[in-house]
N, C-alpha and C. Protein backbone atom coordinates (compact mmCIF):
# COMPACT_ATOMS: atom_id res chain seq x y z
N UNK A 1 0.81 -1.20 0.00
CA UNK A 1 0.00 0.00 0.00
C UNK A 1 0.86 1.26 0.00
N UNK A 2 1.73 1.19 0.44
CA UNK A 2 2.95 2.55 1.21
C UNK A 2 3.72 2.67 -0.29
N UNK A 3 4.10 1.38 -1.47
CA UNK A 3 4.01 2.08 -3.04
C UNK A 3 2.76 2.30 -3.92
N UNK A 4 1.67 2.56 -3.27
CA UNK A 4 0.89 3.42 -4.07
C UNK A 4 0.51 4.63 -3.70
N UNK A 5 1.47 4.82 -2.73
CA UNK A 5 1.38 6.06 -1.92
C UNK A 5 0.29 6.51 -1.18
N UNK A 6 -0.52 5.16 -0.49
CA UNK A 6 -1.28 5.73 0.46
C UNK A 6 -0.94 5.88 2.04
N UNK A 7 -1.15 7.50 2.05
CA UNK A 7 -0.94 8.26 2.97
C UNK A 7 -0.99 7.23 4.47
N UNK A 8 -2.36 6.73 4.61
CA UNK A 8 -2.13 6.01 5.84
C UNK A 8 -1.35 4.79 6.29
N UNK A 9 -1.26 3.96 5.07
CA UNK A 9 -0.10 2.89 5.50
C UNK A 9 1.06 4.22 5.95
N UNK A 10 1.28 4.77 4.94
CA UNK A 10 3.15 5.43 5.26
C UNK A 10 2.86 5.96 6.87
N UNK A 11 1.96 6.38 7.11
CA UNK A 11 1.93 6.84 8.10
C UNK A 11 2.07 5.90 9.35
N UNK A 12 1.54 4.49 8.88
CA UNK A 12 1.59 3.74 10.17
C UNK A 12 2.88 2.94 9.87
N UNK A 13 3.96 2.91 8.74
CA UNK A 13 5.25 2.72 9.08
C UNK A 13 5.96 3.69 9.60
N UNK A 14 5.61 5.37 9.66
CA UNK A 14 6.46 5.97 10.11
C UNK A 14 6.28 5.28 11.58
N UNK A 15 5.26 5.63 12.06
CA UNK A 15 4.68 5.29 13.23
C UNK A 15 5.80 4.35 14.28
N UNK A 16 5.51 3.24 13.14
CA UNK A 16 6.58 1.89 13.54
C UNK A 16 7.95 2.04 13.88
N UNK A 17 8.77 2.99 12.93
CA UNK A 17 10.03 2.69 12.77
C UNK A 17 10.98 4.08 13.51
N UNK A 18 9.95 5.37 13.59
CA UNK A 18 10.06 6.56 13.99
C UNK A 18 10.94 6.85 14.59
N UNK A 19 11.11 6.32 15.89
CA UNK A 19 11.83 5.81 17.88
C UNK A 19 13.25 5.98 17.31
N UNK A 20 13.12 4.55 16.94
CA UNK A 20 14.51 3.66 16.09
C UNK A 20 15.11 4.35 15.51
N UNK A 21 14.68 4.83 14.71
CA UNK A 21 15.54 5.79 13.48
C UNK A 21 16.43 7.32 13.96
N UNK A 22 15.19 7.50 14.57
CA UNK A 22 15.73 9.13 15.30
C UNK A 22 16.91 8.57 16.14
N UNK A 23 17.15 7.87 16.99
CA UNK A 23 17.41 7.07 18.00
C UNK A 23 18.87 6.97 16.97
N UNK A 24 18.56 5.99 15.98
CA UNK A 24 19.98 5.60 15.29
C UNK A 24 21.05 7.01 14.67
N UNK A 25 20.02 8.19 14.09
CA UNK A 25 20.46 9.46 13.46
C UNK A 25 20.92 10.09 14.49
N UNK A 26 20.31 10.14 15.72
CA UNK A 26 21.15 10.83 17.04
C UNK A 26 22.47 10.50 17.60
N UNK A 27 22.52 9.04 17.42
CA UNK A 27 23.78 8.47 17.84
C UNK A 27 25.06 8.69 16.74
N UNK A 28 24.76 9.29 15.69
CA UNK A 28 26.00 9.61 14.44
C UNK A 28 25.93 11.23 14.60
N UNK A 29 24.79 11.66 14.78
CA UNK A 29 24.92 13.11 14.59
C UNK A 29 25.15 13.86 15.38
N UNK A 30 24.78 13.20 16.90
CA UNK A 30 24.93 14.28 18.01
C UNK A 30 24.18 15.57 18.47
N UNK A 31 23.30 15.47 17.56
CA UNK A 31 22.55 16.34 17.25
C UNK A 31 20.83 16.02 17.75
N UNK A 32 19.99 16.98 18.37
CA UNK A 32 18.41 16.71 18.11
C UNK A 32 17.79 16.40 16.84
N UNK A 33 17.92 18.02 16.73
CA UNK A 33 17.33 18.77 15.64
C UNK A 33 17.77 17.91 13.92
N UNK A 34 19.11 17.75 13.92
CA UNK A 34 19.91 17.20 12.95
C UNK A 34 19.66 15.74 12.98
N UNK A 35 19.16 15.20 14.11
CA UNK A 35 18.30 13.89 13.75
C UNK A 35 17.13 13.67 13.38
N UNK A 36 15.96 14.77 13.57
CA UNK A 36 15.30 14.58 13.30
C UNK A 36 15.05 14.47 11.71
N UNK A 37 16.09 16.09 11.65
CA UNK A 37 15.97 16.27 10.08
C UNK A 37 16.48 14.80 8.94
N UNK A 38 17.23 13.93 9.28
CA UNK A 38 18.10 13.04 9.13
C UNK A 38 17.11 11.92 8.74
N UNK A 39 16.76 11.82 9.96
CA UNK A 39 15.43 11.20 9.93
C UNK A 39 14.43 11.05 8.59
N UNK A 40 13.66 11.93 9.06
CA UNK A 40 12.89 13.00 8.04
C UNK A 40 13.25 12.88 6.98
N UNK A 41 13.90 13.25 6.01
CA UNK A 41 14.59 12.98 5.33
C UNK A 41 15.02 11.43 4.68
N UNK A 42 14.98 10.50 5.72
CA UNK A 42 15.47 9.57 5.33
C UNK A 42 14.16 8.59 4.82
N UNK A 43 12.75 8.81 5.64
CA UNK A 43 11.66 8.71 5.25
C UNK A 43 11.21 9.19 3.83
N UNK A 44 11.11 9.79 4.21
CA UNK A 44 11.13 10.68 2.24
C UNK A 44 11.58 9.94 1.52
N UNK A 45 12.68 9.98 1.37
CA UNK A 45 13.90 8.93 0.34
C UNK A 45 13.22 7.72 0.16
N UNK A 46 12.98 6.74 1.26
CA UNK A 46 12.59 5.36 1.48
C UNK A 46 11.06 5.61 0.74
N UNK A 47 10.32 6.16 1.45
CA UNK A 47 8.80 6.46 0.20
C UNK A 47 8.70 6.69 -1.17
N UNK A 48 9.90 7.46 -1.54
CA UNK A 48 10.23 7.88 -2.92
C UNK A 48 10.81 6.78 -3.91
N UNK A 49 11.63 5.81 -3.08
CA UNK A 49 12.01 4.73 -3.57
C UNK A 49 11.87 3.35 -3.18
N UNK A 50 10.52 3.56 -2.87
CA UNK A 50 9.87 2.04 -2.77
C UNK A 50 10.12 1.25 -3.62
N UNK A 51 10.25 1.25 -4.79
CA UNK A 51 10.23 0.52 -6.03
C UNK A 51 11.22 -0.22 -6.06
N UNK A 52 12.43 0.23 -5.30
CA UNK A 52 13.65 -0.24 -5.37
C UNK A 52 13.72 -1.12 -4.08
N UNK A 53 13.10 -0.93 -3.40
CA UNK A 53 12.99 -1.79 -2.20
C UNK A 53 12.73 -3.52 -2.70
N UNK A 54 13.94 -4.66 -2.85
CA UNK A 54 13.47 -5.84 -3.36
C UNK A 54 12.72 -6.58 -1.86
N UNK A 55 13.02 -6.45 -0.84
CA UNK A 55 12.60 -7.54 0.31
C UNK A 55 13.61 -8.13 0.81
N UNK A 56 15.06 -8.34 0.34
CA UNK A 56 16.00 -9.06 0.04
C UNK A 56 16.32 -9.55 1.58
N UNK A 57 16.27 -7.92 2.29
CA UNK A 57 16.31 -7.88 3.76
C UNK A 57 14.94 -7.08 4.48
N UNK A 58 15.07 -6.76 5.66
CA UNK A 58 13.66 -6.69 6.29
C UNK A 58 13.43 -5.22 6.10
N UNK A 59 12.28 -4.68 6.06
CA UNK A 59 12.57 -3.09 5.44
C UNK A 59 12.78 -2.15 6.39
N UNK A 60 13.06 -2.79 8.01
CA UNK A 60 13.68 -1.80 8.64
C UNK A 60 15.05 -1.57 8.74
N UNK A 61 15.54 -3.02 8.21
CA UNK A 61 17.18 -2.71 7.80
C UNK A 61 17.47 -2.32 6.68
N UNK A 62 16.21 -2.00 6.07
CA UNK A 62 16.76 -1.54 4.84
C UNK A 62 16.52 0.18 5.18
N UNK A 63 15.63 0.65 5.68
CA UNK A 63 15.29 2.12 6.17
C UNK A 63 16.31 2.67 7.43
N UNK A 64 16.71 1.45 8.37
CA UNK A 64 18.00 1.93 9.06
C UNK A 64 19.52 1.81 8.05
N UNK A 65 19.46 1.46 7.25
CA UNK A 65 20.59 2.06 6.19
C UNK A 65 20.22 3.27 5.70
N UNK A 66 19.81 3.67 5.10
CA UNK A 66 18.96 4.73 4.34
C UNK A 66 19.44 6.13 5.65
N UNK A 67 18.70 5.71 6.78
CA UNK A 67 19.16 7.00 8.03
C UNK A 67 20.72 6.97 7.97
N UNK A 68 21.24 5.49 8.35
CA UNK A 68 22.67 5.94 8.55
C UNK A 68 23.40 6.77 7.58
N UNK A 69 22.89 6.40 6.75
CA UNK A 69 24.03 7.03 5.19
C UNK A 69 23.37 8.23 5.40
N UNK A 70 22.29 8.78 5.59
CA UNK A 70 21.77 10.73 5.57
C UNK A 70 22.48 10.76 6.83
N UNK A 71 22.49 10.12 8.02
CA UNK A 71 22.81 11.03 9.11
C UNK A 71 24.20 11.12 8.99
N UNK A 72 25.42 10.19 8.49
CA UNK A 72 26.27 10.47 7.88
C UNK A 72 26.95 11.80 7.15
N UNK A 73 25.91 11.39 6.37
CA UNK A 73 26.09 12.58 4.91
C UNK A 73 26.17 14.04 6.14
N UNK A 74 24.83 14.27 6.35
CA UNK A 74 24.47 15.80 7.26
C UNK A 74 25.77 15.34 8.51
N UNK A 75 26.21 14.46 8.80
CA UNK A 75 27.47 15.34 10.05
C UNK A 75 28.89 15.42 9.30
N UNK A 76 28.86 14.93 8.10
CA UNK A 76 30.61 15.27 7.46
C UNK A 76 30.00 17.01 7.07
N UNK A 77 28.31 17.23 6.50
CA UNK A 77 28.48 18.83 6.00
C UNK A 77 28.45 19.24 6.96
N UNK A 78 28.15 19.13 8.32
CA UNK A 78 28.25 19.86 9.56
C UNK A 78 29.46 20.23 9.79
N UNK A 79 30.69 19.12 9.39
CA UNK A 79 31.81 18.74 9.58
C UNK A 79 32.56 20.25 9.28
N UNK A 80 32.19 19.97 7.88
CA UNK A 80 32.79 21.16 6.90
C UNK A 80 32.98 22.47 7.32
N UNK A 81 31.43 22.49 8.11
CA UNK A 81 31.16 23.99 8.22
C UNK A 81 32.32 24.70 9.84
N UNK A 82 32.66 23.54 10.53
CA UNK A 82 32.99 23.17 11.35
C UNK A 82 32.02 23.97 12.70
N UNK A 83 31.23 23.34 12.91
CA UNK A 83 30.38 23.63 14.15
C UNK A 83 29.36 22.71 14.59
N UNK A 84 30.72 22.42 15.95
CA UNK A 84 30.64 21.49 16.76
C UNK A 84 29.74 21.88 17.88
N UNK A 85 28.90 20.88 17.72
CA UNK A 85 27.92 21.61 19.43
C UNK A 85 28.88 20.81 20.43
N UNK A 86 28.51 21.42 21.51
CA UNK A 86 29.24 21.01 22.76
C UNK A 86 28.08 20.59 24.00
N UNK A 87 28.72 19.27 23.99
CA UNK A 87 27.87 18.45 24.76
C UNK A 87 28.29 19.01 26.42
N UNK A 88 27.05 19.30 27.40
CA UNK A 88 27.10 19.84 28.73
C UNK A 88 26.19 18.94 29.34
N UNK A 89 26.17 17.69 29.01
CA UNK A 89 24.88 17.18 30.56
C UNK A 89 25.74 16.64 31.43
N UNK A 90 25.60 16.36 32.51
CA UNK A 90 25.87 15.95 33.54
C UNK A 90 24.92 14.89 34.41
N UNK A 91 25.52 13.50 34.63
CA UNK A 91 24.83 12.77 35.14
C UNK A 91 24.68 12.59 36.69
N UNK A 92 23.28 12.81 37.59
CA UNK A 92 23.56 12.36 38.58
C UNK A 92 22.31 11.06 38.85
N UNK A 93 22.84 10.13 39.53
CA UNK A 93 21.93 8.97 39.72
C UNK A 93 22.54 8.77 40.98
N UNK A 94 21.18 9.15 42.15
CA UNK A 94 21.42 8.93 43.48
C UNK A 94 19.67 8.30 44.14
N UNK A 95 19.50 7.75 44.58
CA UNK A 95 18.15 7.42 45.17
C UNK A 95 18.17 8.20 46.79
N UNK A 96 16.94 8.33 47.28
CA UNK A 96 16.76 9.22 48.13
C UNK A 96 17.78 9.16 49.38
N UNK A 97 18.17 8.23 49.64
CA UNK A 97 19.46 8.19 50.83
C UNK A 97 20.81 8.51 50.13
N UNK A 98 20.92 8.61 48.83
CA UNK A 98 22.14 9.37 48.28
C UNK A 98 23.07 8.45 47.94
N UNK A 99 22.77 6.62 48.29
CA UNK A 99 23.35 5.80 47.76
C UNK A 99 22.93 5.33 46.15
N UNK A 100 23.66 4.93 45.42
CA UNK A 100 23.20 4.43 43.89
C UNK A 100 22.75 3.11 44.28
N UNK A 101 21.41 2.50 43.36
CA UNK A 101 21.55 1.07 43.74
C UNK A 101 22.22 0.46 42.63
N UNK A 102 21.83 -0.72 42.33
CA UNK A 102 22.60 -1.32 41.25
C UNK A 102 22.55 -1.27 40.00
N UNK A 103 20.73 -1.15 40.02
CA UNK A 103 20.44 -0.85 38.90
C UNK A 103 21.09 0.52 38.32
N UNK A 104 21.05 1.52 39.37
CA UNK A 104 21.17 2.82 38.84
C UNK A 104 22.63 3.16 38.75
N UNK A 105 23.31 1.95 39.08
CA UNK A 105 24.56 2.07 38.55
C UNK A 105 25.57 1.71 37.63
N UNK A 106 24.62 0.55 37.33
CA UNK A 106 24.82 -0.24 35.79
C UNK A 106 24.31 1.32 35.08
N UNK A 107 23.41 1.17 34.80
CA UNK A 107 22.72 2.74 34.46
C UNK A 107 24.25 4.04 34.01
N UNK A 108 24.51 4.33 35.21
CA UNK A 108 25.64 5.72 35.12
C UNK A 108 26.88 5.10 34.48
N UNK A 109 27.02 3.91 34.74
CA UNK A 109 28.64 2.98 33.96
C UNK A 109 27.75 3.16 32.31
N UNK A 110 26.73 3.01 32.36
CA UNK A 110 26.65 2.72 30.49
C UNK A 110 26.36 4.48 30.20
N UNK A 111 25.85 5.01 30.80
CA UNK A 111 26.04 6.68 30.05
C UNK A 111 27.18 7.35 30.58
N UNK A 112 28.22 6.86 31.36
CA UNK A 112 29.72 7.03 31.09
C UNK A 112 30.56 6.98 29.32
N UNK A 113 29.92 5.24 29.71
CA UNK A 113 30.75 4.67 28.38
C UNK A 113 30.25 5.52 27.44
N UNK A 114 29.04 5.84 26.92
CA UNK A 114 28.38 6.56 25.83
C UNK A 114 29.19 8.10 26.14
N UNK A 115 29.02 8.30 27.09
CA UNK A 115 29.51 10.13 26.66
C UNK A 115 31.19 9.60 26.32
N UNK A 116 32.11 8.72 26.83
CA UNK A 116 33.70 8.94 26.90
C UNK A 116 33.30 8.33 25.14
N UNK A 117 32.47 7.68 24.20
CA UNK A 117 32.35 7.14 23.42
C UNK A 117 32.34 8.46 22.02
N UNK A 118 31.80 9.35 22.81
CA UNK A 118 31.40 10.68 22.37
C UNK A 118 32.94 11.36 21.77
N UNK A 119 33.74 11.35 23.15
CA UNK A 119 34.61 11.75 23.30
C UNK A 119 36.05 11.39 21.67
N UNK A 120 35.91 10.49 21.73
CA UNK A 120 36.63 9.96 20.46
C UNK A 120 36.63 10.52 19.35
N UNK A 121 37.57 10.05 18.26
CA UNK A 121 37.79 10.62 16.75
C UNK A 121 36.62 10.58 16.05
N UNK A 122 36.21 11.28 15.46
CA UNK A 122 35.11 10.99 14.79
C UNK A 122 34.91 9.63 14.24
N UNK A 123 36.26 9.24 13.03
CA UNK A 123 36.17 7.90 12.39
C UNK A 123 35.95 7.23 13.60
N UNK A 124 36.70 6.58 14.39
CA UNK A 124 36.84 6.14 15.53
C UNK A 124 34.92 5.91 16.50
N UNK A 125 34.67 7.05 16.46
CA UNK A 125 33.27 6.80 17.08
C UNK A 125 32.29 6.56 16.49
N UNK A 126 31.93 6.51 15.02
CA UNK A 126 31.23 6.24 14.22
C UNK A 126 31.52 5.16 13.81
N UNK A 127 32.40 4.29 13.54
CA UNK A 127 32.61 3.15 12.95
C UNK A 127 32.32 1.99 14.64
N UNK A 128 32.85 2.34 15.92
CA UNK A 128 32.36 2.07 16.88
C UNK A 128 30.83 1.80 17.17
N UNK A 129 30.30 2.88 16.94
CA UNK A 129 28.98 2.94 17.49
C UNK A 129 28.30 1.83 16.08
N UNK A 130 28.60 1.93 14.81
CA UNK A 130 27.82 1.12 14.33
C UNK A 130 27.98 -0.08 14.17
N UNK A 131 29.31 -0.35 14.94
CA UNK A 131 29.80 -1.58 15.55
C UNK A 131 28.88 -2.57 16.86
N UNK A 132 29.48 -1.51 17.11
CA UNK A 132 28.66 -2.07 18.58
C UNK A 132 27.40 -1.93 19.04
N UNK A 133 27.06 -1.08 18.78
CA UNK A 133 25.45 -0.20 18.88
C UNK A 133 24.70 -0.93 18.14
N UNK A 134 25.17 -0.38 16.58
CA UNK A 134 23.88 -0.44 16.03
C UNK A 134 23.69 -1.93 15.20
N UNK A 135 24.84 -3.08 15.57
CA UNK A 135 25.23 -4.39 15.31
C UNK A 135 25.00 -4.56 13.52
N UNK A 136 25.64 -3.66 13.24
CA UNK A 136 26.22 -3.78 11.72
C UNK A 136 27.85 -4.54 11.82
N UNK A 137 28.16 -5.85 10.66
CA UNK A 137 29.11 -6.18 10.80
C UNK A 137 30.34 -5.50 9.68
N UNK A 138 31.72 -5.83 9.50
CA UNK A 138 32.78 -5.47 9.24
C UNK A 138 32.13 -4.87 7.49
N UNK A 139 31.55 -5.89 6.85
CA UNK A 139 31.34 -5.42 5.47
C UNK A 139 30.67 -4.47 5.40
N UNK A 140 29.36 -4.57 6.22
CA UNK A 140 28.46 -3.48 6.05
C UNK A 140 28.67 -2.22 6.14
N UNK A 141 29.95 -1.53 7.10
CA UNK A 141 30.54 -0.70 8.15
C UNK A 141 31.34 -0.48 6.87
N UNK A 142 32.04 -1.05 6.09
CA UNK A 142 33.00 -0.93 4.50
C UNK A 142 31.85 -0.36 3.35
N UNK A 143 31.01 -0.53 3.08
CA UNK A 143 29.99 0.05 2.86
C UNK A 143 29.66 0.96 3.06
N UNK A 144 28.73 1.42 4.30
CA UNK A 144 28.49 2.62 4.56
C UNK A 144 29.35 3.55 5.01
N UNK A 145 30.83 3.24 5.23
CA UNK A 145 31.63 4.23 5.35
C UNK A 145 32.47 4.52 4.44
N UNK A 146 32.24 3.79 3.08
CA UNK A 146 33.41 3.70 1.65
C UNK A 146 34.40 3.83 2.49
N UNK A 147 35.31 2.44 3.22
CA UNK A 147 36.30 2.27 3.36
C UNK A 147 36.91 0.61 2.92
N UNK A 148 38.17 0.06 3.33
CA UNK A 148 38.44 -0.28 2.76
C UNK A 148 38.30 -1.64 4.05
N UNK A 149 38.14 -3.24 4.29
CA UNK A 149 38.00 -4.58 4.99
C UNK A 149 39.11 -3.75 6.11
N UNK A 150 40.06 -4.01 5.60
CA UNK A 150 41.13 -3.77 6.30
C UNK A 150 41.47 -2.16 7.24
N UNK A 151 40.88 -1.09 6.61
CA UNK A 151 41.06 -0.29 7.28
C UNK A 151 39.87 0.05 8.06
N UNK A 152 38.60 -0.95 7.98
CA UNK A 152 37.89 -0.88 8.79
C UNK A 152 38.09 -1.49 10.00
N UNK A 153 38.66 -2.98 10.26
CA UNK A 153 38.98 -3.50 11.34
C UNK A 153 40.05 -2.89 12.13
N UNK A 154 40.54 -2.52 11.28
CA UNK A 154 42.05 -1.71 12.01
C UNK A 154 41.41 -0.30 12.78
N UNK A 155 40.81 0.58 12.45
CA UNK A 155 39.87 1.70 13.20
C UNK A 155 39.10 1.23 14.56
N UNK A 156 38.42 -0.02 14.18
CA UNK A 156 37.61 -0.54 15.10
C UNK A 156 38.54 -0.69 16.55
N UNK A 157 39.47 -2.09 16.27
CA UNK A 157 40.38 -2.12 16.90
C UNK A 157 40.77 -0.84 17.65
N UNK A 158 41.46 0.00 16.78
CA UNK A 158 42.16 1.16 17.42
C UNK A 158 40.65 2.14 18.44
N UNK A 159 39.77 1.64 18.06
CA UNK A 159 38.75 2.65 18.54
C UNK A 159 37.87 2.47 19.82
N UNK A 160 38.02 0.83 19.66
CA UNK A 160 38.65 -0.37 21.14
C UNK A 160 39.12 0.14 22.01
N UNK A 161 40.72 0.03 21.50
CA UNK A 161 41.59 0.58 22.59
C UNK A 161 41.59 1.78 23.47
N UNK A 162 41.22 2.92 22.30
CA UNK A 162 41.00 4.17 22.45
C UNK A 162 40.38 4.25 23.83
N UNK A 163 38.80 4.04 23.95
CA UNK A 163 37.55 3.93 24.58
C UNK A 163 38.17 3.02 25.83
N UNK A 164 38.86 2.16 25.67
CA UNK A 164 39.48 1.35 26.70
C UNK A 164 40.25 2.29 27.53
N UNK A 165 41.09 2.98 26.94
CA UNK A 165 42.45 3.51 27.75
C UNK A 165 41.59 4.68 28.59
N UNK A 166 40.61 5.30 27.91
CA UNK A 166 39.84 6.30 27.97
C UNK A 166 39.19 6.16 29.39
N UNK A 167 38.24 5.12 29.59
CA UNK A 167 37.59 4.59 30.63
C UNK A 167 38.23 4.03 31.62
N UNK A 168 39.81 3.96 31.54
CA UNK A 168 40.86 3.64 32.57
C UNK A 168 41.22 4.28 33.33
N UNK A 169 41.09 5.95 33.31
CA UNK A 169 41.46 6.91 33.63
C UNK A 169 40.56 7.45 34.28
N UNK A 170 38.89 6.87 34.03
CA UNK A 170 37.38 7.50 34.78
C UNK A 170 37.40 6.58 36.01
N UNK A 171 38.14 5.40 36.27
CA UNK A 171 37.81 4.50 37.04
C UNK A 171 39.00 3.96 37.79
């Protein structure tokens, strides 16, 4: 229905896939606003080229490609322009006696790792995050980053260590 362009199917895949997507465009872009647009955008595209859509894979991995490569695209022109927002949150997780429990401390160890994750080379945190995050493997990551088997594992690796040595120093 969503290639004959009726309005309400598309609407109840945006519906579906919406979360996810913004969710995936935020984690490359760093950005709200620049995810949404990313997003947005990446919907469009995917509606426009239904036709090309074979099934081959499931069409949310095919629409979470589609975001990665725009949210991509929009942070190398961000890149260009060079203007970097600067990340200021600050985490506190304390329950009312001022002790963390466990949960809430598994909790502050994983939005550690995410902000020191932040912290990294760009290549380095992007080839990471869609490593680990967003469980794309070595080819796919050669793909959407036009790089080369080898200089993808080798980044990863190095981007490993990086994040490793990084989190050695918080703890």
């Amino acid at each position: 229905m969503c290639k004959e362009g009726n309005q309400t199917a598309q609407m109840e895949v945006y519906n579906r896939y919406y979360k996810a997507m913004y969710n995936t465009a935020f984690r490359i872009v760093k950005d709200s606003a620049e995810a949404e647009d990313a997003m947005q955008e990446a919907f469009l595209s995917a509606f426009t080229k239904l036709d090309s859509f074979s099934g081959e894979v499931a069409f949310g991995a095919w629409l979470k490609k589609i975001v990665v490569n725009r949210s991509i695209y929009l942070y190398k022109k961000r890149k260009k322009k060079e203007e970097v927002p600067i990340d200021t949150m600050l985490y506190k997780v304390e329950d009312s006696n001022g002790i963390a429990s466990d949960e809430e401390f598994t909790s502050l160890q994983a939005q550690k790792v995410l902000q020191t994750l932040k912290t990294l080379k760009d290549n380095y945190r992007v080839s990471l995050t869609l490593h680990l995050i967003e469980g794309y493997d070595y080819e796919e990551i050669c793909s959407i980053l036009d790089i080369s088997y080898a200089n993808c594992r080798t980044t990863i690796s190095r981007a490993k260590e990086s994040l490793r040595k990084k989190l050695e120093v918080l703890v």
